[in-house]
Protein backbone atom coordinates (compact mmCIF):
# COMPACT_ATOMS: atom_id res chain seq x y z
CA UNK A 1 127.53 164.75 94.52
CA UNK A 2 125.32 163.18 92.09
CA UNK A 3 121.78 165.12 93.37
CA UNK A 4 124.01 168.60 92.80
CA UNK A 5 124.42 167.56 89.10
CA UNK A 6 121.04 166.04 88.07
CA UNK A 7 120.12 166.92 84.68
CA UNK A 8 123.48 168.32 83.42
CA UNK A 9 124.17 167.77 79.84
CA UNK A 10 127.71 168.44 78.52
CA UNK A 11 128.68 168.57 75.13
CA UNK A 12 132.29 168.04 74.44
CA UNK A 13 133.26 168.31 70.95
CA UNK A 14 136.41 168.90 69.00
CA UNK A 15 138.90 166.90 66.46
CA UNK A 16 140.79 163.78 66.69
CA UNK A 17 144.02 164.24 69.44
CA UNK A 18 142.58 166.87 71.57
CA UNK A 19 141.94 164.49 74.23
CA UNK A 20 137.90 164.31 74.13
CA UNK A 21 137.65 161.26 74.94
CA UNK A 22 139.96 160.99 78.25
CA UNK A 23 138.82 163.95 79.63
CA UNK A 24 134.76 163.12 79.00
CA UNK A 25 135.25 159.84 80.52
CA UNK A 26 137.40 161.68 83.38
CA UNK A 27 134.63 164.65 83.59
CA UNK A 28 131.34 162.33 83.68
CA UNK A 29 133.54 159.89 86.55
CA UNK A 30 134.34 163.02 88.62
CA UNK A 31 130.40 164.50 88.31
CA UNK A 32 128.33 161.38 88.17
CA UNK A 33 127.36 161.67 84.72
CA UNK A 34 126.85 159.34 82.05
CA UNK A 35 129.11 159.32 78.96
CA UNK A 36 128.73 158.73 75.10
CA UNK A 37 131.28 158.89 72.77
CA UNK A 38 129.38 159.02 69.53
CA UNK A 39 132.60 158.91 67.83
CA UNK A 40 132.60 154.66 68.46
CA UNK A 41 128.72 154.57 67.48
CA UNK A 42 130.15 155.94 63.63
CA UNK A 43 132.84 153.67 64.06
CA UNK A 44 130.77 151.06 64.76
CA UNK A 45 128.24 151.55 61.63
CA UNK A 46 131.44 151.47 59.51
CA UNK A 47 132.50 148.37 61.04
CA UNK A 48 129.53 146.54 60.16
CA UNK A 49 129.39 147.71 56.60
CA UNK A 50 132.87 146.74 56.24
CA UNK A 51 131.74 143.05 57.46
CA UNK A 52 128.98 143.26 55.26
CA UNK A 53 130.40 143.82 52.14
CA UNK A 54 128.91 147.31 52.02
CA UNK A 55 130.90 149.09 49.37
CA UNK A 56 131.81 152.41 51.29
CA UNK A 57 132.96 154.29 48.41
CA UNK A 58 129.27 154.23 47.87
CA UNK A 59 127.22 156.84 49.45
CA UNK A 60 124.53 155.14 47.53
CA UNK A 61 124.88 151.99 48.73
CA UNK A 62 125.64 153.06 52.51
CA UNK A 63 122.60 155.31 52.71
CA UNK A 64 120.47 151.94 52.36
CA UNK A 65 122.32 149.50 54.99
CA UNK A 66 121.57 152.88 57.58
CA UNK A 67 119.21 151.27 59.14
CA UNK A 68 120.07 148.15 59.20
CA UNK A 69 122.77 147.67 62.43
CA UNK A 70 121.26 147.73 66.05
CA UNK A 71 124.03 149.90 67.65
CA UNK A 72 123.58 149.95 71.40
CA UNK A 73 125.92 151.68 73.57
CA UNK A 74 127.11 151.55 77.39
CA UNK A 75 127.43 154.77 79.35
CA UNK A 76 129.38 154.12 81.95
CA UNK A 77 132.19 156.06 81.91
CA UNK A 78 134.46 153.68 83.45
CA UNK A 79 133.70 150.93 81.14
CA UNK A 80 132.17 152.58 78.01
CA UNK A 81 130.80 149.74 76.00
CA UNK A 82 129.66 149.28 72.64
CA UNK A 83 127.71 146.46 70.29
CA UNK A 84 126.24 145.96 66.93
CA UNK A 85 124.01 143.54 66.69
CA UNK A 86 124.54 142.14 70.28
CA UNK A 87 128.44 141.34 69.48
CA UNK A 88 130.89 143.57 71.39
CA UNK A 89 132.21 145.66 69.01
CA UNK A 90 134.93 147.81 71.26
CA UNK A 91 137.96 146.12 69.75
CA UNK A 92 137.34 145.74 66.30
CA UNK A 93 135.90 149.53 65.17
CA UNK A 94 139.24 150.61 66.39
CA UNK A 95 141.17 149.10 63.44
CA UNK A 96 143.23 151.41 60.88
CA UNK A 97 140.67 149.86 58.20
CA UNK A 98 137.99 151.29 59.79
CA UNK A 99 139.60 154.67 60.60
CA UNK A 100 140.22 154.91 57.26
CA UNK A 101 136.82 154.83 56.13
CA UNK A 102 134.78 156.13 58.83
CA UNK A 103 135.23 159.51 57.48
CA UNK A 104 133.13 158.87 54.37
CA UNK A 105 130.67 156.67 55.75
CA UNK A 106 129.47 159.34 58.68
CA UNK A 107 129.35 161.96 55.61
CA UNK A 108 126.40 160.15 54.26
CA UNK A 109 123.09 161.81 55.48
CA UNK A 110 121.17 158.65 56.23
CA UNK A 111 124.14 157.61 58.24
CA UNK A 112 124.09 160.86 60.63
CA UNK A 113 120.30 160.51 60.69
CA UNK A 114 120.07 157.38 62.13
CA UNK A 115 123.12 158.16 64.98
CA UNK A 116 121.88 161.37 65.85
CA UNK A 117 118.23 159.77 66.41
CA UNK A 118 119.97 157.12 68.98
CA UNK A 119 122.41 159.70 70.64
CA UNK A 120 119.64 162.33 71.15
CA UNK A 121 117.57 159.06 72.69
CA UNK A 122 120.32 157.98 74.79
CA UNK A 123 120.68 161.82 75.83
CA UNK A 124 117.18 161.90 76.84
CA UNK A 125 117.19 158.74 78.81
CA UNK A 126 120.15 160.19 81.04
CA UNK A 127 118.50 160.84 84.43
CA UNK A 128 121.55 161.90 86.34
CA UNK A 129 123.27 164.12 83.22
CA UNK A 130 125.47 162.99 80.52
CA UNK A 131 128.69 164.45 78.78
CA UNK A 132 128.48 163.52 74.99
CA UNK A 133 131.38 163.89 73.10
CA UNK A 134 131.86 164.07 69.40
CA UNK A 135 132.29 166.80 66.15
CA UNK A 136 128.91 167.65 66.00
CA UNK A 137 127.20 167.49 69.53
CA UNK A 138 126.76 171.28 70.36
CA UNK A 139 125.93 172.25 66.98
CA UNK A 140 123.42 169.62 65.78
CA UNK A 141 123.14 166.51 67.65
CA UNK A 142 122.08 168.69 71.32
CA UNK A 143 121.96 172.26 70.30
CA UNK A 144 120.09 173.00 73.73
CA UNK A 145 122.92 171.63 75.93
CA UNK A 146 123.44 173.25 79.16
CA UNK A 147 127.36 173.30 78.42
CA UNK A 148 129.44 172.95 75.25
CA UNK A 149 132.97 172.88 75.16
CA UNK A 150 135.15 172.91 72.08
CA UNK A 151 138.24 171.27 72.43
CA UNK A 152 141.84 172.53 70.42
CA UNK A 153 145.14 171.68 70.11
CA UNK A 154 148.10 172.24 67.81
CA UNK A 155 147.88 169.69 64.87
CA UNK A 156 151.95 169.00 66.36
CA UNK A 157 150.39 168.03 69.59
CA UNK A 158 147.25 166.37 68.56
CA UNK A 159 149.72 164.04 66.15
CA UNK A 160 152.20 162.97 68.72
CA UNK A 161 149.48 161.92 71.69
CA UNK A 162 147.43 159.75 68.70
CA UNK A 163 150.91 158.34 67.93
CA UNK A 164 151.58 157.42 71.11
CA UNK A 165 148.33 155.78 71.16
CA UNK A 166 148.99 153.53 68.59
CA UNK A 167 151.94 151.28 68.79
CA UNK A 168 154.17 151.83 66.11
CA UNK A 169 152.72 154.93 63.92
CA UNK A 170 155.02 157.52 62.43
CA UNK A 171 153.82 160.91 63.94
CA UNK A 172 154.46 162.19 60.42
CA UNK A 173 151.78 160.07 59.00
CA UNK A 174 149.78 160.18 61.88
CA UNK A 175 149.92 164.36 61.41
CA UNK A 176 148.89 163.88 57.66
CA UNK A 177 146.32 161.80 58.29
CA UNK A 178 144.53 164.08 61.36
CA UNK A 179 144.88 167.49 59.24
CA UNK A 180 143.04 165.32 56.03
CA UNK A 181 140.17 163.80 58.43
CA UNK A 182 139.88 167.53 59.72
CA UNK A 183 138.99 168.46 56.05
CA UNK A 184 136.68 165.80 55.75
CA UNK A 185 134.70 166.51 58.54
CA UNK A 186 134.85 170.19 58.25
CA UNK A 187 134.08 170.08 54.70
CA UNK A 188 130.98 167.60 54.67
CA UNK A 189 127.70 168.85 53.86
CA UNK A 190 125.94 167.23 56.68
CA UNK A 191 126.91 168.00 60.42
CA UNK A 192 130.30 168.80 59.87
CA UNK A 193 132.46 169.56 62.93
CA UNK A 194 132.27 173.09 63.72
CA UNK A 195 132.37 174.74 66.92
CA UNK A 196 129.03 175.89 68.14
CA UNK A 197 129.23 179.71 68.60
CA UNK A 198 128.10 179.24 72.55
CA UNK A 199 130.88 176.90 73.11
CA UNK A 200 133.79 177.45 75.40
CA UNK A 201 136.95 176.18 73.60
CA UNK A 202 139.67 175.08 75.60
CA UNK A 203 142.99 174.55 73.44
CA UNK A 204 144.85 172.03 75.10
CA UNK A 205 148.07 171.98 73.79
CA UNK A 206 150.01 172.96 76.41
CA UNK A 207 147.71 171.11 79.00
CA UNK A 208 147.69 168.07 80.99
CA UNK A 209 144.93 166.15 81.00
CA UNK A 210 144.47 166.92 84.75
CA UNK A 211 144.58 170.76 83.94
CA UNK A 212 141.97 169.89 81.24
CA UNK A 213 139.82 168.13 83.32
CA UNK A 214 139.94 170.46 86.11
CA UNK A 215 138.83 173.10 83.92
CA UNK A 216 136.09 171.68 82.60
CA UNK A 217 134.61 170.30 85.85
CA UNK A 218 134.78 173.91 86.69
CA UNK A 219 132.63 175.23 83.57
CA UNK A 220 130.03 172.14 84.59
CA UNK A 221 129.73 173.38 87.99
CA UNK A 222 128.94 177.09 87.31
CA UNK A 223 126.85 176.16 84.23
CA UNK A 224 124.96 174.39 86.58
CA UNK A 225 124.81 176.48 89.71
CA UNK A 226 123.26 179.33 86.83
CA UNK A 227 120.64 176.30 85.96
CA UNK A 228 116.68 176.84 87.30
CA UNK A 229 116.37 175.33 90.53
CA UNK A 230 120.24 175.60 91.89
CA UNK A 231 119.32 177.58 94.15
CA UNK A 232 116.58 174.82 95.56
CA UNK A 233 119.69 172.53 95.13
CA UNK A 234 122.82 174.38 96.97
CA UNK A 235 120.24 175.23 99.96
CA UNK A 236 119.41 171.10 99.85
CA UNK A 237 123.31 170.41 100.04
């Protein structure tokens, strides 16, 4: 299948408990694309300014360690990897501390310069198609995407399948703290999330992942069946 969907990019975008992430990895597996989540690049910044005794309260002081990190990710959707500075970094950017502040680090401008430069590189280098998820993919990071999807759910929903990720968490809390990081990312100056206004959403509330996936495998293929040269391609299949 992977000659029918040469050249596909997907951008999946959408806020925290929507299910992004399963169902980009699950979309790029069943299409032979590549996958980013740019989500665990911010992470990953955060984590190393946390370990370098960057003060994050300080836009100031983050803007200037931007550049510093060498963030290099893996796109391989069944075993999406992710370093900084050569050490494997997939366990540790997943931490409540850095959750906590990854908000205000990816607010500062220098910060969503220097991510956006790599994921629009990483884009680029994607010979067979990618699906890139994040908050801002559609509407800054790859505003010429073939596809964008925008991704909803009930903040009820979104709540209880984060909870369940995380062994322990009160949905409660876990509710409070997804409708604040909404603000936060909504509100920033720079990038915020926002759905593009050539985006497909697809709330998935009352959804399975299955149902989600299905339905967005769907949108890839016609998106790119209506791409130049499908026609070259179906005749080829």
């Amino acid at each position: 299948m992977s000659d029918t969907v040469e050249s596909v990019i997907v951008a999946i975008d959408g806020p925290s408990g929507t299910g992004k992430s399963s169902t980009s990895k699950a979309v790029a597996s069943a299409l032979g694309l590549s996958y980013l989540d740019t989500g665990a690049q911010y992470r990953a910044i955060t984590w190393w300014m946390l370990s370098n005794g960057v003060d994050t309260a300080d836009p100031l002081a983050i803007a200037s360690a931007a550049g510093k990190p060498v963030i290099e990710s893996g796109t391989d959707p069944a075993a999406p990897a992710i370093t900084v500075d050569g050490v494997d970094a997939s366990g540790p950017i997943r931490t409540q501390e850095v959750t906590s502040k990854v908000s205000a680090v990816s607010a500062v401008p220098e910060v969503r310069e220097v991510i956006t430069g790599l994921q629009r590189s990483i884009a680029a280098a994607a010979a067979r198609g990618i699906v890139v998820e994040g908050r801002d993919i559609g509407t800054t990071v790859l505003p010429d995407a073939d596809l964008k999807i925008f991704l909803t759910a009930s903040p009820e929903a979104r709540a209880a399948r984060r909870s369940g990720e995380i062994k322990g968490s009160d949905v409660a809390a876990t509710r409070a703290a997804l409708v604040a990081r909404d603000a936060a990312d909504s509100g920033r100056k720079t990038s915020p999330l926002a759905k593009a206004d050539d985006a497909v959403e697809v709330d998935t509330t009352e959804l399975t992942l299955q149902q989600v996936v299905e339905r967005v495998v769907a949108l890839v293929e016609e998106r790119r069946d209506a791409l130049p040269g499908a026609g070259e391609r179906t005749a080829a299949r």
